[in-house]
PDB file of N, CA and C in Angstrom:
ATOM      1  N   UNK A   1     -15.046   5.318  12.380  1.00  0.00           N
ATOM      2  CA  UNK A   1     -15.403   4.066  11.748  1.00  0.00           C
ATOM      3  C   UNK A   1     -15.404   2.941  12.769  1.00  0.00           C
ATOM      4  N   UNK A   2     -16.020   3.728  13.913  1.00  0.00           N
ATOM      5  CA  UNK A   2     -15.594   2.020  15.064  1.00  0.00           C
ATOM      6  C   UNK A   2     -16.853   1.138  14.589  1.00  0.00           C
ATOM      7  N   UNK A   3     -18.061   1.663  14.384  1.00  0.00           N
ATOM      8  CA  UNK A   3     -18.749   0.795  14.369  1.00  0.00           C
ATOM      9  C   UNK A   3     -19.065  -0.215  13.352  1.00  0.00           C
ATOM     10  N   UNK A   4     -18.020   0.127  12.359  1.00  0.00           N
ATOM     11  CA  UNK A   4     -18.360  -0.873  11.348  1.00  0.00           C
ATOM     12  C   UNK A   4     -17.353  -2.001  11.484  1.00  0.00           C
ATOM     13  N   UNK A   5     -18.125  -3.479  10.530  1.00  0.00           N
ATOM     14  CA  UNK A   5     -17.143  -4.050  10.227  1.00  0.00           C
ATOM     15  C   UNK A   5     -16.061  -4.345   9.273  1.00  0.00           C
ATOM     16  N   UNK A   6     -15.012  -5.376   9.201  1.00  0.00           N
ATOM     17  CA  UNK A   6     -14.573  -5.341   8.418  1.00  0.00           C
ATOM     18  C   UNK A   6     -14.837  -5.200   7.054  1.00  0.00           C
ATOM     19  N   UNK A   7     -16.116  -6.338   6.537  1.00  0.00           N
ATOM     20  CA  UNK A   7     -16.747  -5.950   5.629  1.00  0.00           C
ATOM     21  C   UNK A   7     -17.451  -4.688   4.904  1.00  0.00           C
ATOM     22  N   UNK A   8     -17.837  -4.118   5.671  1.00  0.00           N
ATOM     23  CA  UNK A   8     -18.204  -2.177   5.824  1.00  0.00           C
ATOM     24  C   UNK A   8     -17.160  -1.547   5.595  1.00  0.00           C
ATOM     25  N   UNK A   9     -16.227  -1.737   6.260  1.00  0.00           N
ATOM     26  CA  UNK A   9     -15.133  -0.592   6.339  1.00  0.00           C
ATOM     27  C   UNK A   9     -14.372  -0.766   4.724  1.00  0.00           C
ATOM     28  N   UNK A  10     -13.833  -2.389   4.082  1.00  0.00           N
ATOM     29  CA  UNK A  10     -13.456  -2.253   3.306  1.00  0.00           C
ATOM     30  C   UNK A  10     -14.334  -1.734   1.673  1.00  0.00           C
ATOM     31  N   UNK A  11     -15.716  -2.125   1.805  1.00  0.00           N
ATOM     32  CA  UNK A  11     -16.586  -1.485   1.488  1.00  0.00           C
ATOM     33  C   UNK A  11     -16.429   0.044   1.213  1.00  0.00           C
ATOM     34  N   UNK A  12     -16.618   0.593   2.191  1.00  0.00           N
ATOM     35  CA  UNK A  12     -16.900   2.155   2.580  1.00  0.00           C
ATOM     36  C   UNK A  12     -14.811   2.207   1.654  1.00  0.00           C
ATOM     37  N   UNK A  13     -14.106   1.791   2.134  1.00  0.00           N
ATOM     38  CA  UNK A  13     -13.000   2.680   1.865  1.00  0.00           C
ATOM     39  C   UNK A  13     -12.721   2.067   0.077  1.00  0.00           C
ATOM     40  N   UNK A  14     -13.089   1.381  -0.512  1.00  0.00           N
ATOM     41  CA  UNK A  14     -13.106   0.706  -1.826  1.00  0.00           C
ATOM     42  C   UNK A  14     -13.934   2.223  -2.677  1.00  0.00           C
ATOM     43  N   UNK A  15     -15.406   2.374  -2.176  1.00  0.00           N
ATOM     44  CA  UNK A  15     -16.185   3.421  -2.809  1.00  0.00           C
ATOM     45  C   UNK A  15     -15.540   4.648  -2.543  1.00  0.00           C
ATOM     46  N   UNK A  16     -14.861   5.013  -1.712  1.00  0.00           N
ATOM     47  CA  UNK A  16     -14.020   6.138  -1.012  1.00  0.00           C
ATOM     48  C   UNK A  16     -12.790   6.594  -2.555  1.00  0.00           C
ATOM     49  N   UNK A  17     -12.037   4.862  -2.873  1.00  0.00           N
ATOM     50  CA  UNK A  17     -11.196   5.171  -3.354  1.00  0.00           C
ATOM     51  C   UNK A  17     -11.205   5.842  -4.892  1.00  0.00           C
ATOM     52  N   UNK A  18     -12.763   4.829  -5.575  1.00  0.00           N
ATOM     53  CA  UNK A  18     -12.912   4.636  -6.469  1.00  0.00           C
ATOM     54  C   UNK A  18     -13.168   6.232  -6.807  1.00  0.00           C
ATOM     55  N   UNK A  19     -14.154   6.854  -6.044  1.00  0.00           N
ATOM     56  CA  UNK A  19     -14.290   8.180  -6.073  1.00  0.00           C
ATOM     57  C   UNK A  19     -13.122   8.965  -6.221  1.00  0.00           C
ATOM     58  N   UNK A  20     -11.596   9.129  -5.474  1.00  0.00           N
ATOM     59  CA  UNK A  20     -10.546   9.755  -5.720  1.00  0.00           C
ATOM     60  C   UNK A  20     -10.376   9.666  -6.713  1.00  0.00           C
ATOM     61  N   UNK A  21     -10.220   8.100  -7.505  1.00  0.00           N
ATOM     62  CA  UNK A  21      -9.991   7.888  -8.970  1.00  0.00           C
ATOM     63  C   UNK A  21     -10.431   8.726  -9.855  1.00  0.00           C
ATOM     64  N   UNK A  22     -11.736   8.988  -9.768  1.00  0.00           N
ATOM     65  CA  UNK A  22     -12.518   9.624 -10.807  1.00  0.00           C
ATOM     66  C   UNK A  22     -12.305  11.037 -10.232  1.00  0.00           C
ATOM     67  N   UNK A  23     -12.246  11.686  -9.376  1.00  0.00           N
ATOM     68  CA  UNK A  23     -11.775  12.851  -9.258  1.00  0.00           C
ATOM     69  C   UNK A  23     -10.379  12.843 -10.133  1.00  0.00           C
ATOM     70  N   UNK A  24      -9.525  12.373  -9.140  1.00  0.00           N
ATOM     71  CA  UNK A  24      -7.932  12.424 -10.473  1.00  0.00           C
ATOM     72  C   UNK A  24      -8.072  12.424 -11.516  1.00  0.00           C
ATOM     73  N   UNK A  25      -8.931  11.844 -12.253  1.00  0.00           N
ATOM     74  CA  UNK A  25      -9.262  11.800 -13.530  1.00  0.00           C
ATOM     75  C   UNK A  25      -9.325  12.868 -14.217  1.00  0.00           C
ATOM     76  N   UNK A  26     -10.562  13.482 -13.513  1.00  0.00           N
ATOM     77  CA  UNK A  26     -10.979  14.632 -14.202  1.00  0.00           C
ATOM     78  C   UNK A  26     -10.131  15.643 -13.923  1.00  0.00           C
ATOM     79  N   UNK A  27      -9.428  15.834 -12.708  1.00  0.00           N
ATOM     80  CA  UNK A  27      -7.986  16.840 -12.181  1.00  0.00           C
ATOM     81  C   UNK A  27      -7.491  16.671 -13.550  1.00  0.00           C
ATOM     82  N   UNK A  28      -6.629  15.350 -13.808  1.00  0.00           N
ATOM     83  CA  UNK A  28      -5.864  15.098 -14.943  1.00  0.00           C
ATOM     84  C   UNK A  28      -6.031  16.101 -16.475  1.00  0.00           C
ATOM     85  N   UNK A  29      -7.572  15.590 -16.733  1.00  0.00           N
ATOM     86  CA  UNK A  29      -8.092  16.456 -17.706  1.00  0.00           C
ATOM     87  C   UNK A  29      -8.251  17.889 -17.468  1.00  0.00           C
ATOM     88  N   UNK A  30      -8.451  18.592 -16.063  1.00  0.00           N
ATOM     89  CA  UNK A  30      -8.576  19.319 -16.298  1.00  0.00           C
ATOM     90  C   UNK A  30      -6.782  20.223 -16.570  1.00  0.00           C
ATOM     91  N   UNK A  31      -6.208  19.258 -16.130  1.00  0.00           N
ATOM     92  CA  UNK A  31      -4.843  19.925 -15.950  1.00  0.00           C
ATOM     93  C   UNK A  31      -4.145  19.879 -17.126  1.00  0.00           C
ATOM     94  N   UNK A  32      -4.492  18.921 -18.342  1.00  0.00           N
ATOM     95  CA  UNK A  32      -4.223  18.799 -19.316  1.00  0.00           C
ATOM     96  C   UNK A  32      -5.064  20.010 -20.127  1.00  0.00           C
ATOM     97  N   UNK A  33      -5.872  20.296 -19.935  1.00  0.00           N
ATOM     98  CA  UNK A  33      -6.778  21.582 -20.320  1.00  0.00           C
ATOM     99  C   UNK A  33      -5.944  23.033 -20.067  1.00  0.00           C
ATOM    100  N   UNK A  34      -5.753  22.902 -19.141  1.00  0.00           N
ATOM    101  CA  UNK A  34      -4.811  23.989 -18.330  1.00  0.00           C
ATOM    102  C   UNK A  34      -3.106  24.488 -19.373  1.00  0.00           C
ATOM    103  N   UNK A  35      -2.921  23.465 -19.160  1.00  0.00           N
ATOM    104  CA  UNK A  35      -1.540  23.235 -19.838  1.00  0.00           C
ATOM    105  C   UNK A  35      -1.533  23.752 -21.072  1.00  0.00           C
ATOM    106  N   UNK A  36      -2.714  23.196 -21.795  1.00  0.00           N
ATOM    107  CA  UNK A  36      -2.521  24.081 -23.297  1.00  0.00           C
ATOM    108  C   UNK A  36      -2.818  24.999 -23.394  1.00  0.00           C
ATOM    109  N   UNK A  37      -3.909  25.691 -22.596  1.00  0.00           N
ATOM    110  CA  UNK A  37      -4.422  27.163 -22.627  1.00  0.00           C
ATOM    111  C   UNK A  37      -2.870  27.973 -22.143  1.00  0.00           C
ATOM    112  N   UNK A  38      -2.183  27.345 -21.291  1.00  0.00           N
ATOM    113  CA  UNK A  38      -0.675  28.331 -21.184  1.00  0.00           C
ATOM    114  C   UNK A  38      -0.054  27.766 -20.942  1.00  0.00           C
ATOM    115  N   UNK A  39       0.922  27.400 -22.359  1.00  0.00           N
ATOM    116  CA  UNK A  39       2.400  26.417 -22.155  1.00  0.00           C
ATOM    117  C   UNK A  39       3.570  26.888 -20.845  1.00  0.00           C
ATOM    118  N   UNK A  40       3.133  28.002 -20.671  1.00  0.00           N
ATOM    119  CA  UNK A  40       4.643  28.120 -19.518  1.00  0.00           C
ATOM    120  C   UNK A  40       3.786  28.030 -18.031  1.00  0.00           C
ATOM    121  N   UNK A  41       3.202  27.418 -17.700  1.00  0.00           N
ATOM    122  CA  UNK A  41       1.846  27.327 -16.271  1.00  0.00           C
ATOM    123  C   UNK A  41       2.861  25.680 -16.105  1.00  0.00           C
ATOM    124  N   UNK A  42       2.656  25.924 -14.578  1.00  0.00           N
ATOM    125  CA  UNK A  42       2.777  24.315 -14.090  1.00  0.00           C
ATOM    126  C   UNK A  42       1.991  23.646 -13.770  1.00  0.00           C
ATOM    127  N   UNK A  43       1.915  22.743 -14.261  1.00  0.00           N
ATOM    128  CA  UNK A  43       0.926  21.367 -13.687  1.00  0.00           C
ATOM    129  C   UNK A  43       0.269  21.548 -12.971  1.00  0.00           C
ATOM    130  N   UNK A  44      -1.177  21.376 -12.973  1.00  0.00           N
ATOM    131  CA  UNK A  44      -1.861  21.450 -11.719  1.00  0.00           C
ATOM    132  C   UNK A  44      -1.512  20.089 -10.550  1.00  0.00           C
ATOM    133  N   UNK A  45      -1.106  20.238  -9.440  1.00  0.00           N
ATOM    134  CA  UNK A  45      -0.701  19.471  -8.352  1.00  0.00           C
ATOM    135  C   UNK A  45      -2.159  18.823  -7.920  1.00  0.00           C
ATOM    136  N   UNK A  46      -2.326  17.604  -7.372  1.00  0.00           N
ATOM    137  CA  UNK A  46      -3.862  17.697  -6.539  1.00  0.00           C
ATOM    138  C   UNK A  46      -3.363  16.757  -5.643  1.00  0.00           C
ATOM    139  N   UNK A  47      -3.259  17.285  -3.952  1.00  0.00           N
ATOM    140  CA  UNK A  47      -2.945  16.276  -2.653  1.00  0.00           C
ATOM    141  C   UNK A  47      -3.972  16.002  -2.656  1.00  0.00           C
ATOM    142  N   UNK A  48      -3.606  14.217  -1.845  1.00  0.00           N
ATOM    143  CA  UNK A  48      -4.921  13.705  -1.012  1.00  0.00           C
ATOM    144  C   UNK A  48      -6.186  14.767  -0.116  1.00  0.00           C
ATOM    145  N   UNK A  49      -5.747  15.935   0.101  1.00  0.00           N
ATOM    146  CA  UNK A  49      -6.442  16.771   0.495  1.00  0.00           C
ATOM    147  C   UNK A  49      -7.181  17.585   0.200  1.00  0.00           C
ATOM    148  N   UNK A  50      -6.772  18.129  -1.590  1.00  0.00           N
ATOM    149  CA  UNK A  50      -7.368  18.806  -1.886  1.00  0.00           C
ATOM    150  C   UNK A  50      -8.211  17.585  -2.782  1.00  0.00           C
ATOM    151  N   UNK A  51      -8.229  16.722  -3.390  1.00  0.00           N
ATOM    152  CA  UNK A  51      -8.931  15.691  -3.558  1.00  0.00           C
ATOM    153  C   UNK A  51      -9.881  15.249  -3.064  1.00  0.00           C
ATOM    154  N   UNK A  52      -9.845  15.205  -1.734  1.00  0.00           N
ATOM    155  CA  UNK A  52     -11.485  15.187  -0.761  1.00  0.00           C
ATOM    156  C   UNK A  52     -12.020  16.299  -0.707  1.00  0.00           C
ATOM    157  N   UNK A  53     -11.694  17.563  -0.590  1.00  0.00           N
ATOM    158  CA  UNK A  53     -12.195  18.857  -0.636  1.00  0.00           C
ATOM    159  C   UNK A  53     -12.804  18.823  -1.813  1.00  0.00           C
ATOM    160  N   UNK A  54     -12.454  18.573  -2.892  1.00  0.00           N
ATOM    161  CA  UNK A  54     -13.526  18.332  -4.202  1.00  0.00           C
ATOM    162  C   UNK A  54     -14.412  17.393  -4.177  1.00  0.00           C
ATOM    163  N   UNK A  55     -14.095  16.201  -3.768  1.00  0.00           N
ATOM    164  CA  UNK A  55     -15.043  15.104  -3.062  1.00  0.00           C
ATOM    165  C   UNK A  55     -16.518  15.220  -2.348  1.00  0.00           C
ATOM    166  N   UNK A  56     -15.886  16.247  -1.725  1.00  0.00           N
ATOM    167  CA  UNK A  56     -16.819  16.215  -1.069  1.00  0.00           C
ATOM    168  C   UNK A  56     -17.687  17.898  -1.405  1.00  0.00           C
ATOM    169  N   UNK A  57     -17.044  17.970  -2.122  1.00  0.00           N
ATOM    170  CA  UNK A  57     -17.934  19.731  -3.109  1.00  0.00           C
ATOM    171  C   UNK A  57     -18.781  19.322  -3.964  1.00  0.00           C
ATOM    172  N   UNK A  58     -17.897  18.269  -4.928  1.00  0.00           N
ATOM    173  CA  UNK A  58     -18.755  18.001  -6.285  1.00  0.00           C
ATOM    174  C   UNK A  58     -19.308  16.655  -6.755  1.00  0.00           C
ATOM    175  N   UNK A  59     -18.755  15.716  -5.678  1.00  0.00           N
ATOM    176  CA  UNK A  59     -19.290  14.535  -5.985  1.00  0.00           C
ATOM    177  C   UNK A  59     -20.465  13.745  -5.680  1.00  0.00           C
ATOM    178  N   UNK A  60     -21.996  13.253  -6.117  1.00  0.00           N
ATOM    179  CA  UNK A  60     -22.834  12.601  -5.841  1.00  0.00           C
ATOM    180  C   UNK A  60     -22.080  11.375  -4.931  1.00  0.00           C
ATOM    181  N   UNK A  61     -21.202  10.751  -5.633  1.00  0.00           N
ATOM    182  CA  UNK A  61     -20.880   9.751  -5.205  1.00  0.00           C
ATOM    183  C   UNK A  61     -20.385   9.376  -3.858  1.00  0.00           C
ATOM    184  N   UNK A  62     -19.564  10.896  -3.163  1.00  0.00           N
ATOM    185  CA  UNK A  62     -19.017  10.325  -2.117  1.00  0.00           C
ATOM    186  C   UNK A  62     -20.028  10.694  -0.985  1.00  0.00           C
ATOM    187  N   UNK A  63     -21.263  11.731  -1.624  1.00  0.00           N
ATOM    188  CA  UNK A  63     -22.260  11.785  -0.305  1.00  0.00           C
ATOM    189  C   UNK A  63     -22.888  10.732   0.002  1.00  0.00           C
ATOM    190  N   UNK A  64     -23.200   9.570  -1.961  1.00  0.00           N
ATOM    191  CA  UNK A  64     -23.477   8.712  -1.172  1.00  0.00           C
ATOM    192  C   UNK A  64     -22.941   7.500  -0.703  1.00  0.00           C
ATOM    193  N   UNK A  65     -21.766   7.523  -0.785  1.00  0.00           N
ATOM    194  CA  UNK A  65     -20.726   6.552   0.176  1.00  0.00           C
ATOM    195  C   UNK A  65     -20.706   7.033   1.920  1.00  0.00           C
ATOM    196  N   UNK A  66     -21.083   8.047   2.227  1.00  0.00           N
ATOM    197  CA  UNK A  66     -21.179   8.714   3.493  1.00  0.00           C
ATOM    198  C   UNK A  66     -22.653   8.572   4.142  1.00  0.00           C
ATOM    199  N   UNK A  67     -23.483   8.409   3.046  1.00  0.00           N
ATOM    200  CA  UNK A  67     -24.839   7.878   3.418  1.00  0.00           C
ATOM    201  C   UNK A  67     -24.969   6.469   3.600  1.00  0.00           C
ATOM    202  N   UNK A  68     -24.414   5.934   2.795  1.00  0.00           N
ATOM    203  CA  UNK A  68     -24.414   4.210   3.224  1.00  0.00           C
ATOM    204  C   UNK A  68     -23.690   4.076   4.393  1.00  0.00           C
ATOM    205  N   UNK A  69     -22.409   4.990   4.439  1.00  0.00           N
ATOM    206  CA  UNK A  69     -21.385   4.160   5.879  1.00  0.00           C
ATOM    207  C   UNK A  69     -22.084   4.455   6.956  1.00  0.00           C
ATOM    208  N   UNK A  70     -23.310   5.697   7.102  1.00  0.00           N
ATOM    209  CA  UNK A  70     -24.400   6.196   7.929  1.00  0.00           C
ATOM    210  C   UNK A  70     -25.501   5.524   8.787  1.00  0.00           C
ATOM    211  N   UNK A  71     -25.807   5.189   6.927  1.00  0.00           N
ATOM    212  CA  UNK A  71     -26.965   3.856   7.203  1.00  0.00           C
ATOM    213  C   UNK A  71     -26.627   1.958   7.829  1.00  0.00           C
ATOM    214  N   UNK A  72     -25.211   2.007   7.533  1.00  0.00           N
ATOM    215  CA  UNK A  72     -24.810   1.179   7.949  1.00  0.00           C
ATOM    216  C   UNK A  72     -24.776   0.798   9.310  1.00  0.00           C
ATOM    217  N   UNK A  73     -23.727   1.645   9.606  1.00  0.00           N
ATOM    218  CA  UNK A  73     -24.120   2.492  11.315  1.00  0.00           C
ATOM    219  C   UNK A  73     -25.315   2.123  12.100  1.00  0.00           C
ATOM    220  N   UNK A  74     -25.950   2.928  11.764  1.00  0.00           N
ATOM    221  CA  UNK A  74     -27.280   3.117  12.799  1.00  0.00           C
ATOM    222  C   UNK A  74     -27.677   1.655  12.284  1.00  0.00           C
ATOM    223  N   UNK A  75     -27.960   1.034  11.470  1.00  0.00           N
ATOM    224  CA  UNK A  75     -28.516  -0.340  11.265  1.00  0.00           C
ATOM    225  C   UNK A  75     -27.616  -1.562  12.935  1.00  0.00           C
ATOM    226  N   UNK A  76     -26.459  -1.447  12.523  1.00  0.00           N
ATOM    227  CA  UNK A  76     -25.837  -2.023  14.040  1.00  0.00           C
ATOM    228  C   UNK A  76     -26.140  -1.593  15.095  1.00  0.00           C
ATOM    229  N   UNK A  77     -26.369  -0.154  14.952  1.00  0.00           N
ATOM    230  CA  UNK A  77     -26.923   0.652  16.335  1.00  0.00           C
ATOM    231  C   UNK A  77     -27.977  -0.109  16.722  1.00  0.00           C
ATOM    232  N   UNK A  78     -29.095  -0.207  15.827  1.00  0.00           N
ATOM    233  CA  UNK A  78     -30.396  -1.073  16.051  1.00  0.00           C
ATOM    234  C   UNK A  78     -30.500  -2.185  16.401  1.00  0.00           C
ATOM    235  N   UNK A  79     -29.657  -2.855  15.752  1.00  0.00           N
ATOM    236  CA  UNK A  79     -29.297  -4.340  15.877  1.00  0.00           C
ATOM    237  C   UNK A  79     -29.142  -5.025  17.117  1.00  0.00           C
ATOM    238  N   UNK A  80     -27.821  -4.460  17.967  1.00  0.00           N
ATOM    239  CA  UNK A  80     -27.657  -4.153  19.008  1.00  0.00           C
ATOM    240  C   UNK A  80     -28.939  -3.862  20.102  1.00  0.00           C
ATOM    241  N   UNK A  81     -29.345  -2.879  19.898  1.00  0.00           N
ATOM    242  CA  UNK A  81     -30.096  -2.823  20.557  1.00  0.00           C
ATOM    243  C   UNK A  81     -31.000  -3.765  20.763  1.00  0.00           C
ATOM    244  N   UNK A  82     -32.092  -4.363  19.931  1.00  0.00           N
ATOM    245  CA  UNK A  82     -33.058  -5.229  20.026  1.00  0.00           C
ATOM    246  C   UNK A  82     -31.833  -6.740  20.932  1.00  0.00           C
ATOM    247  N   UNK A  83     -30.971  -6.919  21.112  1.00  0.00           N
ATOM    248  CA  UNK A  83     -30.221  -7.998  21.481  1.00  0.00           C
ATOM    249  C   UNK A  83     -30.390  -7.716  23.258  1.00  0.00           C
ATOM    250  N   UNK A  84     -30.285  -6.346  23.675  1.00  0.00           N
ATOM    251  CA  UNK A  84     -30.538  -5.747  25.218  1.00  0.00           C
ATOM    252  C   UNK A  84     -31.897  -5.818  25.500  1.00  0.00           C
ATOM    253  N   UNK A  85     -31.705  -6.053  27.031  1.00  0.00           N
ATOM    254  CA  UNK A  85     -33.179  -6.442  27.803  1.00  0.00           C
ATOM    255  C   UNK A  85     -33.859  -5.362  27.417  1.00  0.00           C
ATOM    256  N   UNK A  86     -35.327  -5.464  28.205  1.00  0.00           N
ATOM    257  CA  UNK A  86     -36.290  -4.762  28.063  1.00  0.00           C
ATOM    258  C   UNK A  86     -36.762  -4.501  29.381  1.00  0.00           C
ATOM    259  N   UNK A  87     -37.461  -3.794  29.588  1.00  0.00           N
ATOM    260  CA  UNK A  87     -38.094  -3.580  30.824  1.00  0.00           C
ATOM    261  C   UNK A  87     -39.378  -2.375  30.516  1.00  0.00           C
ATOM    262  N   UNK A  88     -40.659  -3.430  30.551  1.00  0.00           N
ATOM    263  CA  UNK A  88     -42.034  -2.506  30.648  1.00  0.00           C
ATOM    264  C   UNK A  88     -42.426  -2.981  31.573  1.00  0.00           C
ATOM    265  N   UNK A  89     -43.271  -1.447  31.910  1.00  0.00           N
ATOM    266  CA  UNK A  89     -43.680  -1.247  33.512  1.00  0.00           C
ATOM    267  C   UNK A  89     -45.797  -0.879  32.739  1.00  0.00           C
ATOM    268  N   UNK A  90     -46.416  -1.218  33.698  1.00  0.00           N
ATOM    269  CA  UNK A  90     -47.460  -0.912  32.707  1.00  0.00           C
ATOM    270  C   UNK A  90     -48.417  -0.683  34.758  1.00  0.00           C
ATOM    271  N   UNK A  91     -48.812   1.029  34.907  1.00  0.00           N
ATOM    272  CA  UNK A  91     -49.472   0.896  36.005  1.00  0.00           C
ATOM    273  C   UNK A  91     -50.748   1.230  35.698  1.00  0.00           C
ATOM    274  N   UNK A  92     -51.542   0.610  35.732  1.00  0.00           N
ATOM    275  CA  UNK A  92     -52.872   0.886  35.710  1.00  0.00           C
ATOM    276  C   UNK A  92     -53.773   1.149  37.372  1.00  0.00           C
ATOM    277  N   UNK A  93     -54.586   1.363  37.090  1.00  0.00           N
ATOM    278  CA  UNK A  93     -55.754   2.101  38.501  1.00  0.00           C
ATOM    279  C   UNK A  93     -57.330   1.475  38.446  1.00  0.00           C
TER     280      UNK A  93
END
């Protein structure tokens, strides 16, 4: 994330989060699903880890939070660039 800014980054990590949310969510439900199909089963657990691993399996959303922080990117890449000299050489005969 070097190339973004602050604005980007809190951006990018806001859509990041919102996405966990709604994953947990549905973990929740599904774990509440779980639970009644067999009262003596424990809780389904879900780390920050396995949370992005679903994230990034089943969610529209976080490919396209990974496409914007992308597009973001290369947009500064560009940016940048047009700000650096130029140099055309033009030989004709």
């Amino acid at each position: 994330m070097r190339g973004l800014g602050r604005i980007g980054l809190i951006s990018f990590l806001g859509m990041v989060l919102s996405v966990l949310l709604t994953i947990s969510t549905a973990a929740g439900q599904e774990a509440s699903q779980v639970a009644t199909a067999a009262n003596s089963a424990a809780p389904l657990t879900v780390t920050l880890l396995d949370a992005l691993a679903r994230a990034q399996a089943n969610a529209p959303q976080y490919r396209a939070a990974l496409t914007e922080y992308g597009v973001a990117r290369e947009n500064r890449v560009q940016s940048r660039a047009a700000l650096l000299p130029n140099v055309n050489y033009n030989a004709q005969f």
